[in-house]
Protein backbone atom coordinates (compact mmCIF):
# COMPACT_ATOMS: atom_id res chain seq x y z
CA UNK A 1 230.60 17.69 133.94
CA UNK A 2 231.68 20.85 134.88
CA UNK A 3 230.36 23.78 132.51
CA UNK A 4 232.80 25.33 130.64
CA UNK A 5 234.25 28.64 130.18
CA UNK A 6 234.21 30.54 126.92
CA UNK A 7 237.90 29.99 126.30
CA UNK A 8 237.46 26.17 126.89
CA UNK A 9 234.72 26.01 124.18
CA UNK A 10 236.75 28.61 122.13
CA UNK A 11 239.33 25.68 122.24
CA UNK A 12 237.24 22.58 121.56
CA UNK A 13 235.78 24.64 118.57
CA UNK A 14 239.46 25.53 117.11
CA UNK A 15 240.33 21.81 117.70
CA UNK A 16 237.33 20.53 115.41
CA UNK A 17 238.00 23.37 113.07
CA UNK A 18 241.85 22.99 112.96
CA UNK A 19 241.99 26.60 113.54
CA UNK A 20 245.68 26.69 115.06
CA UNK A 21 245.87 30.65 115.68
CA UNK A 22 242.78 30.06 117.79
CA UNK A 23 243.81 27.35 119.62
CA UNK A 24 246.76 29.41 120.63
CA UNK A 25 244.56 32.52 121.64
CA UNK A 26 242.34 30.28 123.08
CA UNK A 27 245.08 28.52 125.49
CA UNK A 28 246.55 31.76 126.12
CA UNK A 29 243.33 33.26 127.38
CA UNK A 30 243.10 30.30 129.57
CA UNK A 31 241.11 27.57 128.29
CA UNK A 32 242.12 23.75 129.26
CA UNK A 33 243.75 21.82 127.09
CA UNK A 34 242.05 18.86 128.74
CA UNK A 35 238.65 20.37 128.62
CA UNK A 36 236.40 17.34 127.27
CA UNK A 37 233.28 17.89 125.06
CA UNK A 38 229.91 15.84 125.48
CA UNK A 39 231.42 12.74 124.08
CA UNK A 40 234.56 13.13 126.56
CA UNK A 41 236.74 14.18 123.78
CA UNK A 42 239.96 16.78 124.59
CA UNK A 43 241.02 19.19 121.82
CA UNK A 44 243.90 16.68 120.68
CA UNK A 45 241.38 13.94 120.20
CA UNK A 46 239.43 16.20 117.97
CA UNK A 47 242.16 17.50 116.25
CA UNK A 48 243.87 14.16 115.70
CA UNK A 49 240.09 13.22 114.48
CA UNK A 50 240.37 16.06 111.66
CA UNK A 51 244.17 15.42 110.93
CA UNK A 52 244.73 19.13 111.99
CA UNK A 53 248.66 17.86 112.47
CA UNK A 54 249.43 22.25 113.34
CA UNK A 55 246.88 22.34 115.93
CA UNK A 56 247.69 19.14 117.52
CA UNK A 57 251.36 19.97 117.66
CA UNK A 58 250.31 23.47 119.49
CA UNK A 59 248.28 21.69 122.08
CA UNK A 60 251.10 18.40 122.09
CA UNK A 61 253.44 21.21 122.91
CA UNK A 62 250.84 22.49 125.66
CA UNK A 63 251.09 19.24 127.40
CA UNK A 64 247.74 17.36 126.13
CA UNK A 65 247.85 13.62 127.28
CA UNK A 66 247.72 11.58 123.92
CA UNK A 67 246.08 8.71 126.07
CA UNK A 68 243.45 10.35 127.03
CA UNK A 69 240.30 8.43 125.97
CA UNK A 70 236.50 9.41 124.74
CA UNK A 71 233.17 7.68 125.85
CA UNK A 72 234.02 5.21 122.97
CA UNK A 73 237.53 4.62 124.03
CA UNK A 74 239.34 6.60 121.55
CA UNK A 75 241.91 8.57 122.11
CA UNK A 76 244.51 11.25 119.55
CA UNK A 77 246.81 8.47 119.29
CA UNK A 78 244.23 5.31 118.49
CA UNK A 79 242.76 7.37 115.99
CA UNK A 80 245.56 7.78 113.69
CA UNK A 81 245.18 4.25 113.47
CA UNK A 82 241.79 4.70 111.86
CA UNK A 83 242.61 7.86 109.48
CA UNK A 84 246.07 6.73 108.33
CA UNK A 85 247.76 9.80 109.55
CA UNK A 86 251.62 9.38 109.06
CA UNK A 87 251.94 13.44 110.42
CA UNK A 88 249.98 13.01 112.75
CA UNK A 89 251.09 9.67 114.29
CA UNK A 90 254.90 11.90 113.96
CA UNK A 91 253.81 14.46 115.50
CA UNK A 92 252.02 12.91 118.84
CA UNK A 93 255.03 10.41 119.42
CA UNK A 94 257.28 12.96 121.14
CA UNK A 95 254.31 13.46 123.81
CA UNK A 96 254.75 9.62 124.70
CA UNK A 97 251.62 7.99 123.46
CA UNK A 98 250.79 4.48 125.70
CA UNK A 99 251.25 2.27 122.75
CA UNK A 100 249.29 -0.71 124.63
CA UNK A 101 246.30 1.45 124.72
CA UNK A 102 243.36 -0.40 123.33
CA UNK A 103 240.11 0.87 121.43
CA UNK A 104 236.60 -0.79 122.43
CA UNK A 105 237.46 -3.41 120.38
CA UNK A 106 240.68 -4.33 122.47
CA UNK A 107 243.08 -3.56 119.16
CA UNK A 108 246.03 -1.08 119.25
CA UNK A 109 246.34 1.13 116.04
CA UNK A 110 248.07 -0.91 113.91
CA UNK A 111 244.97 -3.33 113.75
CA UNK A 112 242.43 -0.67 111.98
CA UNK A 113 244.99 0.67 109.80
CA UNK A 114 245.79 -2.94 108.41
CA UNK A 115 241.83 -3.55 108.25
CA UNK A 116 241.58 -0.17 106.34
CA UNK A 117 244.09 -0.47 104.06
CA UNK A 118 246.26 2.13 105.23
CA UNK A 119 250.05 1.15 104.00
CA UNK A 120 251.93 4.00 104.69
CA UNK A 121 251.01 4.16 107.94
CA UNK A 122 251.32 0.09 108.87
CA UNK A 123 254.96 0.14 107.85
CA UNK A 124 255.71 4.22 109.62
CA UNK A 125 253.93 2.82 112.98
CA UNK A 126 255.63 -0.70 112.68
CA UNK A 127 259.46 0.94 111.78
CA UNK A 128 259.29 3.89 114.11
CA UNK A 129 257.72 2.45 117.40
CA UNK A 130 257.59 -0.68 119.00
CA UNK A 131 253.78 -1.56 119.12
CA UNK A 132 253.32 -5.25 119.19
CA UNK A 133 252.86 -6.29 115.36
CA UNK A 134 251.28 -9.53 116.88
CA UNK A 135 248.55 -7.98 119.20
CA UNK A 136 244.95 -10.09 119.65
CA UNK A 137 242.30 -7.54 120.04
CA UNK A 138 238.72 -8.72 121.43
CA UNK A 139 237.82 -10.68 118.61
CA UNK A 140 241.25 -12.82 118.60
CA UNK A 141 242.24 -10.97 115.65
CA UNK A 142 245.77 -9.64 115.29
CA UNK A 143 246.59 -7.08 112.48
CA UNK A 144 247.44 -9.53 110.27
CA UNK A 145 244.38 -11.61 110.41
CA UNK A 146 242.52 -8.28 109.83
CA UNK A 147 243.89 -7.51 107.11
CA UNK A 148 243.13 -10.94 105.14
CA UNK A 149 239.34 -11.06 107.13
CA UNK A 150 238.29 -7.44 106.35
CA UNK A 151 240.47 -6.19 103.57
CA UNK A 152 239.55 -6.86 99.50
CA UNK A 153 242.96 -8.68 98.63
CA UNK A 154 243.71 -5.89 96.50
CA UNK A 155 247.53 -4.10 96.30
CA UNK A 156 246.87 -2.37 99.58
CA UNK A 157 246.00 -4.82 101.60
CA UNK A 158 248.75 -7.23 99.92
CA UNK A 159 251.60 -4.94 100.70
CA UNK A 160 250.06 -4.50 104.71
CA UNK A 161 250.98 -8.30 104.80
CA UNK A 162 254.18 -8.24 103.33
CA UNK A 163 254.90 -5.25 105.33
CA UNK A 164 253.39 -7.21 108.84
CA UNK A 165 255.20 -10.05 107.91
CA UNK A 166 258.83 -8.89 107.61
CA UNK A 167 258.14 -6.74 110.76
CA UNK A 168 257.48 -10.01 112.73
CA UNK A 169 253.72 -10.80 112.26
CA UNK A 170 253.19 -14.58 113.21
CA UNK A 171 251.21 -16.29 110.37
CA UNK A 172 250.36 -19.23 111.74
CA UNK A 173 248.36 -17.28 115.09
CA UNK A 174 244.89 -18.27 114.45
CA UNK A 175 241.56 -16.25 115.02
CA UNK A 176 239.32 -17.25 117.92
CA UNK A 177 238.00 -20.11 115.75
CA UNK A 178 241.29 -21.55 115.21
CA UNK A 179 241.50 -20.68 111.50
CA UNK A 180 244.75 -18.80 110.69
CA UNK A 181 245.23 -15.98 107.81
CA UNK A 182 246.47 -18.09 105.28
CA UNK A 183 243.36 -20.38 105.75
CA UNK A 184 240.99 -16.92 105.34
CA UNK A 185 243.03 -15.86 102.52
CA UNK A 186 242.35 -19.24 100.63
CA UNK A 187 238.35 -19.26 101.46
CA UNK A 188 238.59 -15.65 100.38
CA UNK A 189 240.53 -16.43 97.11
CA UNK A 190 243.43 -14.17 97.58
CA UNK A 191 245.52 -15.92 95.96
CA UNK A 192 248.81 -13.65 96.04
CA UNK A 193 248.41 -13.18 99.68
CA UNK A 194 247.93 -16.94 100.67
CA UNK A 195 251.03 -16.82 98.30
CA UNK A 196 252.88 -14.58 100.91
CA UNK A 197 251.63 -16.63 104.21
CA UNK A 198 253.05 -19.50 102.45
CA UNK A 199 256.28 -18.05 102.13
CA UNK A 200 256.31 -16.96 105.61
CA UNK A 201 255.19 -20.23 107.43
């Protein structure tokens, strides 16, 4: 990896700090806005990692690629899958995120956000894009069948179904095993979503 000039660590250290005057001074005085760090992360990863929504909209404006992926496959927009950032997941879509992108575990972001529980996002990212609600990441999981599998059943995870499901979630796809959501919502006893697959088969 090529070592790095003060300005580019100036920048990677503004990213992770969401320090948007420096990553302005730090641009201007010529740092890279792809500069990576050890892990292969640019400034807009980071910053999309800390939810420092100014600072990525500096370096969005600066041209950073929002596809551009880390040694673990992540990239600015995947992430906001994983923190839940509606601002942030606003304010990369004008710089054209890839929304087919996958993370190491072959998902696209709606899948961790269902897993995690993050409803405002699911229904933003499902209403204001047009990633693929029924998307099978490496473990033949789509959104949906995350979000019965690895969510508690509680109100968050409820209304991520209801919201997948009037977007166009299938709920009758079935996980690698052949056993669909409404099956894992049953085993689980979550009763009010199996209630909700019902209604949709």
């Amino acid at each position: 990896m090529p070592s790095h000039s003060e300005a580019d660590r100036t920048l990677l250290t503004a990213a992770e700090r969401g320090d948007t005057d420096a990553v302005r001074a730090a641009l201007a005085a010529g740092a890279r806005v792809e500069v990576r760090d050890t892990d292969l992360r640019t400034p807009l990863l980071i910053a999309s990692l800390g939810d420092h929504v100014e600072a990525a909209g500096v370096l969005v404006a600066a041209g950073a690629d929002v596809n551009a992926q880390d040694s673990r496959e992540d990239s600015a927009w995947l992430v906001t899958g994983v923190t839940g950032s509606v601002a942030m997941m606003r304010t990369l879509l004008p710089a054209g995120p890839d929304l087919t992108l996958r993370n190491r575990f072959g998902g696209v972001s709606v899948i961790p956000a269902s897993e995690r529980g993050h409803v405002a996002y699911v229904k933003a990212v499902l209403a204001e894009t047009d990633i693929d609600v029924n998307h099978v990441n490496r473990l033949g999981w789509t959104a949906l069948l995350e979000a019965v599998i690895l969510g508690d059943g509680g109100t968050a995870h409820r209304r991520i179904v209801a919201i997948l499901l009037a977007a166009g979630a299938t709920p009758d796809l079935a996980d690698g095993d052949g056993v669909t959501a409404l099956e894992h919502a049953d085993r689980r006893g979550f009763e009010e979503i199996a209630a909700l697959l019902r209604g949709a088969g």
